[in-house]
C-alpha atoms as a PDB file:
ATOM      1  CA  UNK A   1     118.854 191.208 100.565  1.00  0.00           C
ATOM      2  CA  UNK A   2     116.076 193.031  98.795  1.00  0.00           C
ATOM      3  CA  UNK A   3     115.882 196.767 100.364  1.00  0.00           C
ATOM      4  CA  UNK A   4     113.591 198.621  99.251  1.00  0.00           C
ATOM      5  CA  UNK A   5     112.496 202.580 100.985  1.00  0.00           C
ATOM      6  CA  UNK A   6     109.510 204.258  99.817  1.00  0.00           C
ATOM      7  CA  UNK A   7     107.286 206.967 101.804  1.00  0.00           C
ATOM      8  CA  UNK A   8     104.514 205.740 104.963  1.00  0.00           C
ATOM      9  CA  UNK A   9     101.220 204.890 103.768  1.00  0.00           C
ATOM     10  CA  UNK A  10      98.171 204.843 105.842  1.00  0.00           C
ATOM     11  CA  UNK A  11      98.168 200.982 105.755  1.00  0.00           C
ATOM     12  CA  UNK A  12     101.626 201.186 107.794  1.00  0.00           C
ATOM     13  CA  UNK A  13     100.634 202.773 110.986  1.00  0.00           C
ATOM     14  CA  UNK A  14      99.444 199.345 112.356  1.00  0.00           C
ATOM     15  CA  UNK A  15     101.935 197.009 111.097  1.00  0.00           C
ATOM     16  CA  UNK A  16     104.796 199.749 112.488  1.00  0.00           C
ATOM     17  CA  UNK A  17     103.790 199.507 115.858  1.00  0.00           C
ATOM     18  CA  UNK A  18     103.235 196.093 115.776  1.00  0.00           C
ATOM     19  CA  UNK A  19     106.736 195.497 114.499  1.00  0.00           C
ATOM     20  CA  UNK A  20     108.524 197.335 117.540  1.00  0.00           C
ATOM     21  CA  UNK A  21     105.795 195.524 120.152  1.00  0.00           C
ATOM     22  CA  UNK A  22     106.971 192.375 119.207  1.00  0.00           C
ATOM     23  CA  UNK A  23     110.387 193.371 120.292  1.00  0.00           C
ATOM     24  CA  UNK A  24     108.918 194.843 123.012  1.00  0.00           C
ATOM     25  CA  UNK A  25     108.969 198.539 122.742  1.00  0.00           C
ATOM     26  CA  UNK A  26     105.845 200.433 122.952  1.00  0.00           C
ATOM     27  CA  UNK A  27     105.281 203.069 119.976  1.00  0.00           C
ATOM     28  CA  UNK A  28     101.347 203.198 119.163  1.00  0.00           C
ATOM     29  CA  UNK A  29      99.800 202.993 116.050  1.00  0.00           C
ATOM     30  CA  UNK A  30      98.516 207.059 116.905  1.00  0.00           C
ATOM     31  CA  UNK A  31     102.170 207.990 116.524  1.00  0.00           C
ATOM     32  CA  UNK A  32     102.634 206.709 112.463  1.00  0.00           C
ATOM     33  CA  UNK A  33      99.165 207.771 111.994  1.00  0.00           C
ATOM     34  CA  UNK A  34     100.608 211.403 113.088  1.00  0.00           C
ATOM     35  CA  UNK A  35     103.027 210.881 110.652  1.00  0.00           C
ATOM     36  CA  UNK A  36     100.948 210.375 107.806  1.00  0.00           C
ATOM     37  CA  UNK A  37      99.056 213.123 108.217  1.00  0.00           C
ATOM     38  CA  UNK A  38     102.150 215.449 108.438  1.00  0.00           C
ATOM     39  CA  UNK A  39     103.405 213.900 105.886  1.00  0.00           C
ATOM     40  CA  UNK A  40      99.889 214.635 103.469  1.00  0.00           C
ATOM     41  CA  UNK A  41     100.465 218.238 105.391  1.00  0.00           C
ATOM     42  CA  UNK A  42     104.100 218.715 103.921  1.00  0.00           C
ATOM     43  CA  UNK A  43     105.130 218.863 107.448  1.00  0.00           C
ATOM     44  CA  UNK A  44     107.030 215.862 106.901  1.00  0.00           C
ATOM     45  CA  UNK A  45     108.731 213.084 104.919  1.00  0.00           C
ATOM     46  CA  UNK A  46     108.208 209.626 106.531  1.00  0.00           C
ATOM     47  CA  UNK A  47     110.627 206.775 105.206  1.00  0.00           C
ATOM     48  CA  UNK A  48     110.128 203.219 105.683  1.00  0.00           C
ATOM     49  CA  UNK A  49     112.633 200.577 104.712  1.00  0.00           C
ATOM     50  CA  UNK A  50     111.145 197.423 103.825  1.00  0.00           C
ATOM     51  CA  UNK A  51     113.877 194.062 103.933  1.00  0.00           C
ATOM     52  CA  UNK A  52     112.061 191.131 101.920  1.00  0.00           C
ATOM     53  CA  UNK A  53     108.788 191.836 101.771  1.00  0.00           C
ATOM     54  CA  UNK A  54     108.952 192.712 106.189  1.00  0.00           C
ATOM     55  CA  UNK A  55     108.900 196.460 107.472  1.00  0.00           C
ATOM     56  CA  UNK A  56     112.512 196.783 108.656  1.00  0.00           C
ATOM     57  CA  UNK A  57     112.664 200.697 109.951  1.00  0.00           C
ATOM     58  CA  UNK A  58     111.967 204.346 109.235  1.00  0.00           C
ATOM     59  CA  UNK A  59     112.838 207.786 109.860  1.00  0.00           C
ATOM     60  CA  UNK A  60     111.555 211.003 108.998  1.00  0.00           C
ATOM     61  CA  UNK A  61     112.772 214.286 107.410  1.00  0.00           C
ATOM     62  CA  UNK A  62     111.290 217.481 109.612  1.00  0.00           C
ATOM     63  CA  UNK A  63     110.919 220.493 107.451  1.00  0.00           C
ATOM     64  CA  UNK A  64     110.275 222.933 110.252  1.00  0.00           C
ATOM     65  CA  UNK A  65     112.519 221.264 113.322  1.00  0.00           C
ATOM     66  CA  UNK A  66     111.344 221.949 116.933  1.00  0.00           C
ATOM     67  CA  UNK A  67     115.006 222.827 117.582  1.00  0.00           C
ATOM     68  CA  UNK A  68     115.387 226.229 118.225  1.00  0.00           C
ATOM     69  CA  UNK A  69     118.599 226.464 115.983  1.00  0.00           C
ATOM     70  CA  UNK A  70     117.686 224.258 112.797  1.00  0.00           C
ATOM     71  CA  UNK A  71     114.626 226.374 113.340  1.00  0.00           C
ATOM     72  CA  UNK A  72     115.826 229.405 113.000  1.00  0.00           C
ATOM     73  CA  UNK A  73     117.980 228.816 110.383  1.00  0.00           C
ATOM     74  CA  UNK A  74     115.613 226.444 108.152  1.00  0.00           C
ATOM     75  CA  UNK A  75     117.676 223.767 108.559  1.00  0.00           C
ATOM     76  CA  UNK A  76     115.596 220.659 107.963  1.00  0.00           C
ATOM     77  CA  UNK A  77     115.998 217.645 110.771  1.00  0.00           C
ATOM     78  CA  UNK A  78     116.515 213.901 109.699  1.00  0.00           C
ATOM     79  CA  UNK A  79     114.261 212.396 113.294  1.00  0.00           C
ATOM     80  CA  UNK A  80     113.314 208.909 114.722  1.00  0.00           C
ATOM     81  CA  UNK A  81     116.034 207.068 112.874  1.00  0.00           C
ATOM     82  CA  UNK A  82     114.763 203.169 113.837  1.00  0.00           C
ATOM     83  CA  UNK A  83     115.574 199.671 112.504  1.00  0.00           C
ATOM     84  CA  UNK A  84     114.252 196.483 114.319  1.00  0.00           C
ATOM     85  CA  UNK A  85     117.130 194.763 116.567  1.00  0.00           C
ATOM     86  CA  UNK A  86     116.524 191.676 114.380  1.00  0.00           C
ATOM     87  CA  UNK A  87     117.674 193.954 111.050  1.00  0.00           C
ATOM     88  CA  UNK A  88     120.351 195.987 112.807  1.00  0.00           C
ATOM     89  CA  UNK A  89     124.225 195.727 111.121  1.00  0.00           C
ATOM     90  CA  UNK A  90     122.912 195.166 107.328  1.00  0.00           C
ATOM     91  CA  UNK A  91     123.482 198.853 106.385  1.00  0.00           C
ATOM     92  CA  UNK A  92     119.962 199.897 106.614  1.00  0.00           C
ATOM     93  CA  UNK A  93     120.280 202.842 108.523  1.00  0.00           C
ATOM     94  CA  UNK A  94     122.170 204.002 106.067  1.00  0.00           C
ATOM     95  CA  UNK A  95     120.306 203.635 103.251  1.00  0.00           C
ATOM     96  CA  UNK A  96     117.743 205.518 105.403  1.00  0.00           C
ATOM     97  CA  UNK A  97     119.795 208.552 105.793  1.00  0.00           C
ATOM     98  CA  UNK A  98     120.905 208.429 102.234  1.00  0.00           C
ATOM     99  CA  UNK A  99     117.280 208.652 101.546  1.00  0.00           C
ATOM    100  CA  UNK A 100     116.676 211.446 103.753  1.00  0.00           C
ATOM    101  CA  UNK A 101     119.378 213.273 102.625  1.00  0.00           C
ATOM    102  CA  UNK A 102     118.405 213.121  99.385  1.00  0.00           C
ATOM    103  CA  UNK A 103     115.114 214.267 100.152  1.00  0.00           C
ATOM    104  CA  UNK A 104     116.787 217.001 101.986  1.00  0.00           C
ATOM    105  CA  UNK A 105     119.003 218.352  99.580  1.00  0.00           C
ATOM    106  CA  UNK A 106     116.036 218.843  97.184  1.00  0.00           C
ATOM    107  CA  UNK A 107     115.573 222.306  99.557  1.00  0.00           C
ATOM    108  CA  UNK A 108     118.630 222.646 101.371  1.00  0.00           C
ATOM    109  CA  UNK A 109     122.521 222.365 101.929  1.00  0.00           C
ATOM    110  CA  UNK A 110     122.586 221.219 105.064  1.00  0.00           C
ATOM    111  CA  UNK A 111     120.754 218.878 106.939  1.00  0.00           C
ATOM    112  CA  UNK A 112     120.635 217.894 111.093  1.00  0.00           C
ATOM    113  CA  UNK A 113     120.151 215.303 113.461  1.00  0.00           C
ATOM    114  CA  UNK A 114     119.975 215.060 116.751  1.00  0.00           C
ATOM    115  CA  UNK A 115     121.615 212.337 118.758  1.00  0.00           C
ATOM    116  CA  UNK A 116     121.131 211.076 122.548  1.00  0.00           C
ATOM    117  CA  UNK A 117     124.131 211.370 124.808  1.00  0.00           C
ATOM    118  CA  UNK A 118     124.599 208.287 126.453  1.00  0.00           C
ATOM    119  CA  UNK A 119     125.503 204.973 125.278  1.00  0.00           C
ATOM    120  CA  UNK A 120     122.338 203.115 124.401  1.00  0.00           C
ATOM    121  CA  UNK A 121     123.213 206.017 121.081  1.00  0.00           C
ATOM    122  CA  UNK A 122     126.349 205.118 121.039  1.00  0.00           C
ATOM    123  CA  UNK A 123     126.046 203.330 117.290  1.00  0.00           C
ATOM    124  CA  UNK A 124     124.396 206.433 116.036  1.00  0.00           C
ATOM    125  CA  UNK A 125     126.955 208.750 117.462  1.00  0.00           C
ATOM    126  CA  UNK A 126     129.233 206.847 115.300  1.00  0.00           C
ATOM    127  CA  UNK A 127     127.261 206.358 112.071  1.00  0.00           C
ATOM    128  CA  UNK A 128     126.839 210.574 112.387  1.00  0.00           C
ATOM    129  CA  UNK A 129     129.925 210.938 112.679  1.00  0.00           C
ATOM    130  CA  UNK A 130     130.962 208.716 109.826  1.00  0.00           C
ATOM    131  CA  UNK A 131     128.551 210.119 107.376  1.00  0.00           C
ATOM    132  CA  UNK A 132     129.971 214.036 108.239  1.00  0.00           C
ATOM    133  CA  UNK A 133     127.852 215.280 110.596  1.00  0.00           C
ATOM    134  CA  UNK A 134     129.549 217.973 113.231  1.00  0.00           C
ATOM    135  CA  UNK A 135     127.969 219.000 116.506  1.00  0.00           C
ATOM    136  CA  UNK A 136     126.562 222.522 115.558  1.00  0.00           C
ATOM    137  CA  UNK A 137     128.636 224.194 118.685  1.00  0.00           C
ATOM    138  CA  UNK A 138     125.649 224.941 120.621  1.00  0.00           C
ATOM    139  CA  UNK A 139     126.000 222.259 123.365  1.00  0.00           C
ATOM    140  CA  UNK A 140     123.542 219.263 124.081  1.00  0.00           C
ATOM    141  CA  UNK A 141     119.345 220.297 124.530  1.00  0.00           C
ATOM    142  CA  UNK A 142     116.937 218.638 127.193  1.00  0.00           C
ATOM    143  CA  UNK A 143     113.957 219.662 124.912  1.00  0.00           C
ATOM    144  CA  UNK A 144     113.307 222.753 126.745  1.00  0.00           C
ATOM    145  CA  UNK A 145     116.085 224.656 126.544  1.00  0.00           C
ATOM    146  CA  UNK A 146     120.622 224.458 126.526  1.00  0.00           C
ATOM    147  CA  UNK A 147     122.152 223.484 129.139  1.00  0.00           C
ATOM    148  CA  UNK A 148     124.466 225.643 130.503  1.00  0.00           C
ATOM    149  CA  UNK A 149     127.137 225.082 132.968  1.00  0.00           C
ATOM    150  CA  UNK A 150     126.499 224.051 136.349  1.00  0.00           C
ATOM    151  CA  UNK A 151     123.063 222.822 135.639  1.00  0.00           C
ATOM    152  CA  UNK A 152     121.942 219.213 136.822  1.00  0.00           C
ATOM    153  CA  UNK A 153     120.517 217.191 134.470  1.00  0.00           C
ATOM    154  CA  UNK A 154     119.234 213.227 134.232  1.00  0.00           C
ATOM    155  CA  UNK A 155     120.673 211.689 131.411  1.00  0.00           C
ATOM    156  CA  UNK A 156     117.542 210.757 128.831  1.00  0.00           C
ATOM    157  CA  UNK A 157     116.382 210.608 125.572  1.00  0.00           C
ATOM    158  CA  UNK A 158     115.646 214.134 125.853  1.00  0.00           C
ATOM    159  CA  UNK A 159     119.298 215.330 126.869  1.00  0.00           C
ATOM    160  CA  UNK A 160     120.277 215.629 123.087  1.00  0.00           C
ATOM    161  CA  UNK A 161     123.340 216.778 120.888  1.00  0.00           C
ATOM    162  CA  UNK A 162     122.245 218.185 117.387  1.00  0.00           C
ATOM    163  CA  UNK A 163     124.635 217.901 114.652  1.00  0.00           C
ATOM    164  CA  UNK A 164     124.526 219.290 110.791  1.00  0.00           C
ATOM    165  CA  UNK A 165     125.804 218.153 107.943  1.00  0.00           C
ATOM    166  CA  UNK A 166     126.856 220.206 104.394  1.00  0.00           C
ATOM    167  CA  UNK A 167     125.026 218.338 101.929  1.00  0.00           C
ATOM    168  CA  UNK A 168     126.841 220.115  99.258  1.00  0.00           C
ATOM    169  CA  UNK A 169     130.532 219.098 100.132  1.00  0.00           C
ATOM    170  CA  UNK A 170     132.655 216.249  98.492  1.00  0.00           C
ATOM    171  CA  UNK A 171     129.973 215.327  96.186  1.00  0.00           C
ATOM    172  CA  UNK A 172     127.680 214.221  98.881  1.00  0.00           C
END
């Protein structure tokens, strides 16, 4: 397999979203075009993985997170981790988040994620949790605000758990 992951360029918008309609999920060509422009903006780092010659997947390193706690405390946010069904179990969500990281660690330590709550996240859960990432103790987000006990919630992709990481332990 020849992996290769380099930054979004504006010719990618298009053939991104086309990519994820053929498998029949609906993320416009506005959205990567978004992305490009933060990215020119140093808002963001936008990384595509390309698997012979074919986009594969992407994610994207946050510098300023939306969450109020990586916020706060400058913690940059790997976000959008996504690899076509047809390229899922060859490792290339990995070698997306050890490109992110990377990037990361060039101005900080530590690094976060977020992570859904129910099971469709279920493989991300456990690739977080086998590349070191620890919830960061402040209980799972709906986007707004924490959710505190006794609150009713429906279970989305906005109900979220955030998670950091310490870049700078056991050589990683």
């Amino acid at each position: 397999m020849n992996l290769t992951i380099r930054n979004i360029t504006e010719a990618d918008p298009v053939i991104i979203s086309k990519a994820f309609e053929e498998q029949g999920w609906s993320k416009p060509v506005a959205l990567y075009e978004k992305y490009v422009t933060e990215q020119k903006n140093g808002e963001r780092v936008t990384l595509i993985a390309i698997r012979d010659g074919e986009f594969a997947g992407y994610t994207n390193v946050i510098w300023n997170s939306d969450y109020p706690a990586f916020n706060e405390n400058r913690i940059p946010e790997v976000s959008d981790l996504n690899v076509l069904m047809k390229y899922r179990g060859l490792g290339i969500s990995s070698k997306l988040m050890d490109a992110a990281e990377e990037i990361i660690r060039e101005r900080s330590s530590i690094a976060g994620i977020g992570v859904g709550t129910f099971s469709d996240y279920g493989v991300a859960q456990i690739l977080y949790a086998k590349r070191g990432y620890v919830p960061d103790g402040k209980g799972i987000h709906n986007g707004q605000a924490y959710v505190k006990y006794g609150d009713q919630v429906v279970i989305d992709d906005d109900i979220v758990l955030y998670l950091t990481k310490n870049l700078s332990e056991n050589g990683a």
